[in-house]
PDB file of N, CA and C in Angstrom:
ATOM      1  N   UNK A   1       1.176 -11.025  12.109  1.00  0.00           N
ATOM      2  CA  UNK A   1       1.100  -9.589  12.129  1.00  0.00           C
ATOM      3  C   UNK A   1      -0.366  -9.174  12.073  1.00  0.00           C
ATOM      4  N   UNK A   2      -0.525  -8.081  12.851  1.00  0.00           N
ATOM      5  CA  UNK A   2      -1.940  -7.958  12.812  1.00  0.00           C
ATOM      6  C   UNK A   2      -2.180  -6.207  12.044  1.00  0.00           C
ATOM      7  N   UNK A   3      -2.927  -6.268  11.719  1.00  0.00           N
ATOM      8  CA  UNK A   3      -3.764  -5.553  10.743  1.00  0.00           C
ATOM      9  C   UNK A   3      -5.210  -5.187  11.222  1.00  0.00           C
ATOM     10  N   UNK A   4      -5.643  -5.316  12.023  1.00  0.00           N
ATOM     11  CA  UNK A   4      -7.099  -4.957  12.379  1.00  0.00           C
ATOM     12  C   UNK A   4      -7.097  -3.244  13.102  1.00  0.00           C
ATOM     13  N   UNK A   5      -6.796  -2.412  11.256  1.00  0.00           N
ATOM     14  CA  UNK A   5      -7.522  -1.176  11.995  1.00  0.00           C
ATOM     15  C   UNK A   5      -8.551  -0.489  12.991  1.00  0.00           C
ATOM     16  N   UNK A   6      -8.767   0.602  13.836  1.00  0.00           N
ATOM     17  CA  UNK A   6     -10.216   0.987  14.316  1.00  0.00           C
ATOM     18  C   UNK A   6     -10.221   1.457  12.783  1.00  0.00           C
ATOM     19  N   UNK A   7     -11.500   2.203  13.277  1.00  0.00           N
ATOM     20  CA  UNK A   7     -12.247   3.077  11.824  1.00  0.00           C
ATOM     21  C   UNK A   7     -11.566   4.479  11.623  1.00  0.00           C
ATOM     22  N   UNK A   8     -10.882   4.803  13.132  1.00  0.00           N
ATOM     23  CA  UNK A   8     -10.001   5.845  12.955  1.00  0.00           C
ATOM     24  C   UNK A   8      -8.934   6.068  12.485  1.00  0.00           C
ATOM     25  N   UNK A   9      -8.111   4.896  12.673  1.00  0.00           N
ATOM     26  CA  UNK A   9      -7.091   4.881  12.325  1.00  0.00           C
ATOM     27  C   UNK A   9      -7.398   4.350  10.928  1.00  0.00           C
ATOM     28  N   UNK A  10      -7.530   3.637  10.241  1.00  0.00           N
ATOM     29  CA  UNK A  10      -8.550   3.309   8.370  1.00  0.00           C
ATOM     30  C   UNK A  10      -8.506   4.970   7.880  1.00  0.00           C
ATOM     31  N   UNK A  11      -9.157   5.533   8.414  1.00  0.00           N
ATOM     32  CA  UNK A  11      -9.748   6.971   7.887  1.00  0.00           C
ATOM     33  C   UNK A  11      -8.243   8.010   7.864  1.00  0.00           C
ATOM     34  N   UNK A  12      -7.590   7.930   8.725  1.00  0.00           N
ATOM     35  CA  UNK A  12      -6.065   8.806   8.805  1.00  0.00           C
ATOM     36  C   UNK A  12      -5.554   8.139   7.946  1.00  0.00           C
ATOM     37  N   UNK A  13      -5.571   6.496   7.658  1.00  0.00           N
ATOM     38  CA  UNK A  13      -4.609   6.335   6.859  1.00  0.00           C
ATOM     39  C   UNK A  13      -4.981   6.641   5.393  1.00  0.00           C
ATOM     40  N   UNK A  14      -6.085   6.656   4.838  1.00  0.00           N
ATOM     41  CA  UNK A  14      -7.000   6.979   3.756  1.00  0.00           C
ATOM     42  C   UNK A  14      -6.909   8.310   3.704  1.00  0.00           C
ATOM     43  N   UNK A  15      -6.762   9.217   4.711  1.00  0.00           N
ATOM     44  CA  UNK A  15      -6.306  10.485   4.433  1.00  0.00           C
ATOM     45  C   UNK A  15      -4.959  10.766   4.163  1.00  0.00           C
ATOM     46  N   UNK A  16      -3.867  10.403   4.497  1.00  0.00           N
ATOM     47  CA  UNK A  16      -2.473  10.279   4.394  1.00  0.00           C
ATOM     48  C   UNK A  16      -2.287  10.104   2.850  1.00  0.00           C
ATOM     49  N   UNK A  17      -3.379   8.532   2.505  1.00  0.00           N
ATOM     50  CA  UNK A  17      -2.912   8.150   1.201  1.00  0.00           C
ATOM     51  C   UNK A  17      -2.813   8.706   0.381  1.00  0.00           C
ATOM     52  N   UNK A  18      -4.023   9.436   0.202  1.00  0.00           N
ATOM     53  CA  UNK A  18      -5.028  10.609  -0.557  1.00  0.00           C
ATOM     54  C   UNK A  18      -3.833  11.282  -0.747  1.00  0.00           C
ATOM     55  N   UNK A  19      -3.683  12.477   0.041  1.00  0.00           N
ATOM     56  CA  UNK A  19      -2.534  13.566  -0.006  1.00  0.00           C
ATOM     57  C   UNK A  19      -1.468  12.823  -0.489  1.00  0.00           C
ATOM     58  N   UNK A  20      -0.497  12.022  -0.211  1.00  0.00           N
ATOM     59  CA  UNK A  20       0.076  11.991  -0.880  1.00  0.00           C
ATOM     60  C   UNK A  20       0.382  10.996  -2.213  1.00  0.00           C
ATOM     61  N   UNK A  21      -1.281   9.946  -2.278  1.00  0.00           N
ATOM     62  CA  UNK A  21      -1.083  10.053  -3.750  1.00  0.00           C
ATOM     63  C   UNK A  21      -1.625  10.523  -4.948  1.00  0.00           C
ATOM     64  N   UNK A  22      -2.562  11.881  -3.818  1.00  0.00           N
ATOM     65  CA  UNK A  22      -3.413  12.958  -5.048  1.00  0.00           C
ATOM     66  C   UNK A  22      -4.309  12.181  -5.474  1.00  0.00           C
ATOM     67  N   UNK A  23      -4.921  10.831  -4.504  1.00  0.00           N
ATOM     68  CA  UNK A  23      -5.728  10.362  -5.199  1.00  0.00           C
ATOM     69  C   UNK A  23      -7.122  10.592  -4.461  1.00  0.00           C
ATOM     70  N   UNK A  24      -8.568  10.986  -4.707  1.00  0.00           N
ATOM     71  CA  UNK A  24      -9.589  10.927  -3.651  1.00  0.00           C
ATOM     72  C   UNK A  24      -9.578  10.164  -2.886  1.00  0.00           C
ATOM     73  N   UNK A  25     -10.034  10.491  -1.504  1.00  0.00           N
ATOM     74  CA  UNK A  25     -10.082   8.824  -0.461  1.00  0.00           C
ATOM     75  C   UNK A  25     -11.272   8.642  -1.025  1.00  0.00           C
ATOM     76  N   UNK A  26     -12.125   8.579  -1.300  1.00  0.00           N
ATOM     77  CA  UNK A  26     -13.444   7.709  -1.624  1.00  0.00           C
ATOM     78  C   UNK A  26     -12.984   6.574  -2.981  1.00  0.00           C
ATOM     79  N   UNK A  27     -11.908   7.193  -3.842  1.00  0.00           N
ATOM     80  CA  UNK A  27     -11.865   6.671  -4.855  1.00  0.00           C
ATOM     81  C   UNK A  27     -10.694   5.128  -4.314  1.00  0.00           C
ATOM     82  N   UNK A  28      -9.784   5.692  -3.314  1.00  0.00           N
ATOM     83  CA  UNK A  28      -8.822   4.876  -2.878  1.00  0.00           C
ATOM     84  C   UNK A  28      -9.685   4.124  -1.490  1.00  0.00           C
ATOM     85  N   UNK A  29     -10.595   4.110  -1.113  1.00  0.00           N
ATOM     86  CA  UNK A  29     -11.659   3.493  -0.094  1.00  0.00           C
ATOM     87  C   UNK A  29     -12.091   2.108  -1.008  1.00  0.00           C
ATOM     88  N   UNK A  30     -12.582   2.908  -1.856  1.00  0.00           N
ATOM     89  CA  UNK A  30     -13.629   2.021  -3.086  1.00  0.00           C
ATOM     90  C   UNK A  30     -12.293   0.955  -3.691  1.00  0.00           C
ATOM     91  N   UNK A  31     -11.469   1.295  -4.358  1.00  0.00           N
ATOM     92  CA  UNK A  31     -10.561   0.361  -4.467  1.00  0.00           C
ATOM     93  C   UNK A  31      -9.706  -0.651  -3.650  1.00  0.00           C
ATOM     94  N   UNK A  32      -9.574  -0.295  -2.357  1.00  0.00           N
ATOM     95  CA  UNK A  32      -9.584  -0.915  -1.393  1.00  0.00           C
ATOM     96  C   UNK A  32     -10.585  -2.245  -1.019  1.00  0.00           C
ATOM     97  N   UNK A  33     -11.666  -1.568  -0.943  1.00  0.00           N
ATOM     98  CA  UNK A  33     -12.732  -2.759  -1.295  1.00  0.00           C
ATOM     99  C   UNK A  33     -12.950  -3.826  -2.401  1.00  0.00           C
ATOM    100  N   UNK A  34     -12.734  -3.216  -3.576  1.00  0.00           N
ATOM    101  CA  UNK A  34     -12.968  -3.572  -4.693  1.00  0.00           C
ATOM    102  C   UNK A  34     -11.840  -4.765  -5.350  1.00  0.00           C
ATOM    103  N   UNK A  35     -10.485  -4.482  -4.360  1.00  0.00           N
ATOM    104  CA  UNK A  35      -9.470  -5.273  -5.054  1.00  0.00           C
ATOM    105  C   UNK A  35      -9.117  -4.308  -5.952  1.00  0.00           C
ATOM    106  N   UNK A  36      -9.271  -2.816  -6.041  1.00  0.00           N
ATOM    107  CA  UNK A  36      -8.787  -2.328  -7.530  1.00  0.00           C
ATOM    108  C   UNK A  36      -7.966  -1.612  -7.845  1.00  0.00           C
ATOM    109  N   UNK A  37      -6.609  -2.326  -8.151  1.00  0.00           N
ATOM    110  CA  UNK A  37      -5.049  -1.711  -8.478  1.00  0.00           C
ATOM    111  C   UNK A  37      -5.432  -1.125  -9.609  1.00  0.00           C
ATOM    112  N   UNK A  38      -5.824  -0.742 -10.136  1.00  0.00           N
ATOM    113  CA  UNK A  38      -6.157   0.000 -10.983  1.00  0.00           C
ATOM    114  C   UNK A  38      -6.154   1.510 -11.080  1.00  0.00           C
ATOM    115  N   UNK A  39      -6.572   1.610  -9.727  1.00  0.00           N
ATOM    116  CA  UNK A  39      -6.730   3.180  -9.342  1.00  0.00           C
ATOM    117  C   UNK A  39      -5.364   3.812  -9.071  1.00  0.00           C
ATOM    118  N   UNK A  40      -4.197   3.247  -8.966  1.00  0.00           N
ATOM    119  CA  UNK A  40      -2.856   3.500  -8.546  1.00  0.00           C
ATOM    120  C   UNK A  40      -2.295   3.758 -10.216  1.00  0.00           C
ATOM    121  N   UNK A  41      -2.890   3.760 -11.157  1.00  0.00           N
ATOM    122  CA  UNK A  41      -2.185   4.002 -12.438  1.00  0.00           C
ATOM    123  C   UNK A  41      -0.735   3.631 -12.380  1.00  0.00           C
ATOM    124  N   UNK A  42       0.405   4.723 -13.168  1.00  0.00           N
ATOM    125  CA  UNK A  42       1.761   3.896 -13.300  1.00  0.00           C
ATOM    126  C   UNK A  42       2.575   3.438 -12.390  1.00  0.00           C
ATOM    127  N   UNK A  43       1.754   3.532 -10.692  1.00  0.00           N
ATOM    128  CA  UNK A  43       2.297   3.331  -9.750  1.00  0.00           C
ATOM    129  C   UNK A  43       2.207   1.712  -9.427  1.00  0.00           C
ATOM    130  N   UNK A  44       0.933   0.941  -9.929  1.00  0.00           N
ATOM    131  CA  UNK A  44       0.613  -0.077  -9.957  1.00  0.00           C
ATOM    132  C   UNK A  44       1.686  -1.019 -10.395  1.00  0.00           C
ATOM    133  N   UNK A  45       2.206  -0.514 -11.354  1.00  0.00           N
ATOM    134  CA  UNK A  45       3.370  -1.203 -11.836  1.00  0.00           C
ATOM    135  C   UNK A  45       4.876  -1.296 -11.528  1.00  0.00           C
ATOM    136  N   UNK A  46       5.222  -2.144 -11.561  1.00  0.00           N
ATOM    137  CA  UNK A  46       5.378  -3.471 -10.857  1.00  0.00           C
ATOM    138  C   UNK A  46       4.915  -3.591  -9.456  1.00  0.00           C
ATOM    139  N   UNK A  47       5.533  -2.768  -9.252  1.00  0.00           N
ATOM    140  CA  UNK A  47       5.378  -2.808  -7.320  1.00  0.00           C
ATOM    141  C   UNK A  47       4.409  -3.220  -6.439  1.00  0.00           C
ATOM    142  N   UNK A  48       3.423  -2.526  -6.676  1.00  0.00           N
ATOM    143  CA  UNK A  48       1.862  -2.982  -6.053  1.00  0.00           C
ATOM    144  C   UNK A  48       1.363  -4.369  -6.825  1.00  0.00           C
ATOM    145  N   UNK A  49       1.365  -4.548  -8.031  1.00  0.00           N
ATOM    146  CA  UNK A  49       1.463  -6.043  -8.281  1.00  0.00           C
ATOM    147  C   UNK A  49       1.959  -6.677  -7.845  1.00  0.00           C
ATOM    148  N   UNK A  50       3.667  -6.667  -7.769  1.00  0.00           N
ATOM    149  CA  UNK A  50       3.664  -7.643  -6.731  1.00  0.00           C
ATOM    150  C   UNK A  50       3.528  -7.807  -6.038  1.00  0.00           C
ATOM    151  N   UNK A  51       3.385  -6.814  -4.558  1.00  0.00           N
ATOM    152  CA  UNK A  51       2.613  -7.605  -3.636  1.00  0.00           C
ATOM    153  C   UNK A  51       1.571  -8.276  -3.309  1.00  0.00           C
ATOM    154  N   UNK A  52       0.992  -7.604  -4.365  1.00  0.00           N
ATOM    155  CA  UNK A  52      -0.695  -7.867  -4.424  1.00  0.00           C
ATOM    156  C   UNK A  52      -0.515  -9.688  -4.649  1.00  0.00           C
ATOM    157  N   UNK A  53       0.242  -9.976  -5.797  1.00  0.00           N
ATOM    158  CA  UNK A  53       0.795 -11.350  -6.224  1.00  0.00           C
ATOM    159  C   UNK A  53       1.179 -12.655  -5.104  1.00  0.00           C
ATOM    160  N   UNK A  54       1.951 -12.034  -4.428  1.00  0.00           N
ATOM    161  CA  UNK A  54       3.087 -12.516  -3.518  1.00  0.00           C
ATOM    162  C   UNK A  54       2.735 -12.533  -2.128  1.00  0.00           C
ATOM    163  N   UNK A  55       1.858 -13.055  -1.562  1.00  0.00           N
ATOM    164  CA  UNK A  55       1.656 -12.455  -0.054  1.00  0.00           C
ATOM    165  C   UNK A  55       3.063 -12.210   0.885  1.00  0.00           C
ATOM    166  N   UNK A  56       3.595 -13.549   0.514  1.00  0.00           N
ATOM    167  CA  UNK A  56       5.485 -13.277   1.284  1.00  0.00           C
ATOM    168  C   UNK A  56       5.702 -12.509   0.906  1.00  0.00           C
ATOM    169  N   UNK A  57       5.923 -11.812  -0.188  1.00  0.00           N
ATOM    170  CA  UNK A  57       6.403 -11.088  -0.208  1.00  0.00           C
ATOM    171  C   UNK A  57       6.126  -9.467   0.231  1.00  0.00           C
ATOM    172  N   UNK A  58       5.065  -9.293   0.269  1.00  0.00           N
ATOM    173  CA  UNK A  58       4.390  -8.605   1.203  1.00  0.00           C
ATOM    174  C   UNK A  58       4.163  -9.001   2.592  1.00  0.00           C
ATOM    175  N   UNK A  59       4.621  -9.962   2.994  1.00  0.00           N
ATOM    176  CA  UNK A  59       4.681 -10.279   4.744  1.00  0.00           C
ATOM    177  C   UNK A  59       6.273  -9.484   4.962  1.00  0.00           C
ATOM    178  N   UNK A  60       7.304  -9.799   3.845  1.00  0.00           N
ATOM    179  CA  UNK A  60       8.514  -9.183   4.308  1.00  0.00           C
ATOM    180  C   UNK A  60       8.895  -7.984   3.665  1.00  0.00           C
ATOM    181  N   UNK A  61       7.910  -7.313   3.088  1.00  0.00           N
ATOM    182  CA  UNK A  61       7.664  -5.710   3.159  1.00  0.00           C
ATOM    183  C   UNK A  61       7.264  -5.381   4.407  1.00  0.00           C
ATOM    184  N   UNK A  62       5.924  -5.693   4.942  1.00  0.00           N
ATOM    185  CA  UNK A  62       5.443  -5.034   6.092  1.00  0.00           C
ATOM    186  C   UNK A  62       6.239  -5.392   7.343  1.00  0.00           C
ATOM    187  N   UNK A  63       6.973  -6.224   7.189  1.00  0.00           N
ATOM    188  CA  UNK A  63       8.074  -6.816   8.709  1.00  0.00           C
ATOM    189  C   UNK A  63       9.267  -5.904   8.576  1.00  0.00           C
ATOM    190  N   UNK A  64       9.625  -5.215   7.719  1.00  0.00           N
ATOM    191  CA  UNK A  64      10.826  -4.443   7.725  1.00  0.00           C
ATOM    192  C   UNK A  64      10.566  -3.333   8.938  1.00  0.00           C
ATOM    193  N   UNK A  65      11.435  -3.436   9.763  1.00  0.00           N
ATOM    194  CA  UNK A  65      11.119  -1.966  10.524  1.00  0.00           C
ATOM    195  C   UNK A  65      11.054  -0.695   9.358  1.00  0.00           C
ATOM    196  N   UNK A  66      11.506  -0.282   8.760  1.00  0.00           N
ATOM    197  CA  UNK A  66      11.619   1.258   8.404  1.00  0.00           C
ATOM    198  C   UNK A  66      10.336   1.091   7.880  1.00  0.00           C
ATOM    199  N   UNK A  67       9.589   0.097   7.431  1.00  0.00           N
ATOM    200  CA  UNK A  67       8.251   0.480   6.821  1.00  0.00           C
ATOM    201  C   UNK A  67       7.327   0.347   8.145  1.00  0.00           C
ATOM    202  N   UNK A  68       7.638  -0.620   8.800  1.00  0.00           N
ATOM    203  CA  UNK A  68       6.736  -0.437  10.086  1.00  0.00           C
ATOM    204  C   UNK A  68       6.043   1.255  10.803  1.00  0.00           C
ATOM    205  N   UNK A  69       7.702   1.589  10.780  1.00  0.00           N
ATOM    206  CA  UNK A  69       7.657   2.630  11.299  1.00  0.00           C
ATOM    207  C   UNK A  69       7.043   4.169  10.330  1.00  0.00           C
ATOM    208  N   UNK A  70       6.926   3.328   9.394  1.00  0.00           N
ATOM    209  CA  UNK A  70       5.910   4.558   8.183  1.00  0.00           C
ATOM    210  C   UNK A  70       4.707   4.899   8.560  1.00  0.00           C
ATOM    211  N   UNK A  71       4.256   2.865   8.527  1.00  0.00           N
ATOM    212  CA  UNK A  71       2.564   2.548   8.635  1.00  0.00           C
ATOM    213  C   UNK A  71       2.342   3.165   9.683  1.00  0.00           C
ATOM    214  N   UNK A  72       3.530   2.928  10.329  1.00  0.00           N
ATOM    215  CA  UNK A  72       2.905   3.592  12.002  1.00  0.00           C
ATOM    216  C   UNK A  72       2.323   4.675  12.638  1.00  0.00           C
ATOM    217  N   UNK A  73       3.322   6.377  11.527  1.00  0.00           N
ATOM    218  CA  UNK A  73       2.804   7.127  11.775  1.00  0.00           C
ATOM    219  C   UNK A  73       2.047   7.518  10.895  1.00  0.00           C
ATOM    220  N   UNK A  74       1.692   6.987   9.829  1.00  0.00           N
ATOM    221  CA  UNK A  74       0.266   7.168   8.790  1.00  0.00           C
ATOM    222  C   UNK A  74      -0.743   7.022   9.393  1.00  0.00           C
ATOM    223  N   UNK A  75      -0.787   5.888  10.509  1.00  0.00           N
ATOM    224  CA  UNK A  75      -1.715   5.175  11.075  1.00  0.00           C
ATOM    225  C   UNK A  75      -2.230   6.180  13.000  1.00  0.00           C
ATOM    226  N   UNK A  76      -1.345   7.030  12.685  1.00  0.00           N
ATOM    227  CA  UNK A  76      -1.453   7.812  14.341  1.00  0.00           C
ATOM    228  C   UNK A  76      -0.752   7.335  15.499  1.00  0.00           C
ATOM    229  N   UNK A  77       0.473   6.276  15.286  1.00  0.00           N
ATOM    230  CA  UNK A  77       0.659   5.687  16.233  1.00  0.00           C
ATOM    231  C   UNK A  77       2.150   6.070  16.693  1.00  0.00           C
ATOM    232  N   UNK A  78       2.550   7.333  16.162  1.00  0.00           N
ATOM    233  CA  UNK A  78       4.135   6.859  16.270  1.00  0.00           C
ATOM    234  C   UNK A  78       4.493   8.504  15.609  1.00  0.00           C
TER     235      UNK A  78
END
């Protein structure tokens, strides 16, 4: 599966995130970089740990169509 955002599509999805998780994109950019679940507060828990944990298990999150089709239009594509 490929994953190689442009910078445009990175930036819509960093805007998407933002709004709806009220969090700054600079702050959710920076954590992105940083490795830092941290910034997701009680959301971090469990959920984003585990994927973060589990790469399978995050390969068969992102292979589900209905999430495909999320990333997709977060991402401008769909």
């Amino acid at each position: 599966m490929n994953f190689n955002l442009t910078p445009e599509q990175q930036n819509a999805l960093l805007d998407a995130a933002s709004k709806k998780l009220g969090i700054s994109k600079d702050k959710l950019e920076s954590a992105a970089k940083n490795n830092d679940l941290g910034v997701f507060g009680k959301i971090s828990s469990p959920t984003i740990q585990h994927y973060a944990n589990s790469p399978k298990e995050l390969e068969r999150f992102l292979s589900d169509p209905k999430n495909q089709a999320i990333i997709k239009k977060l991402i401008g594509g769909g």
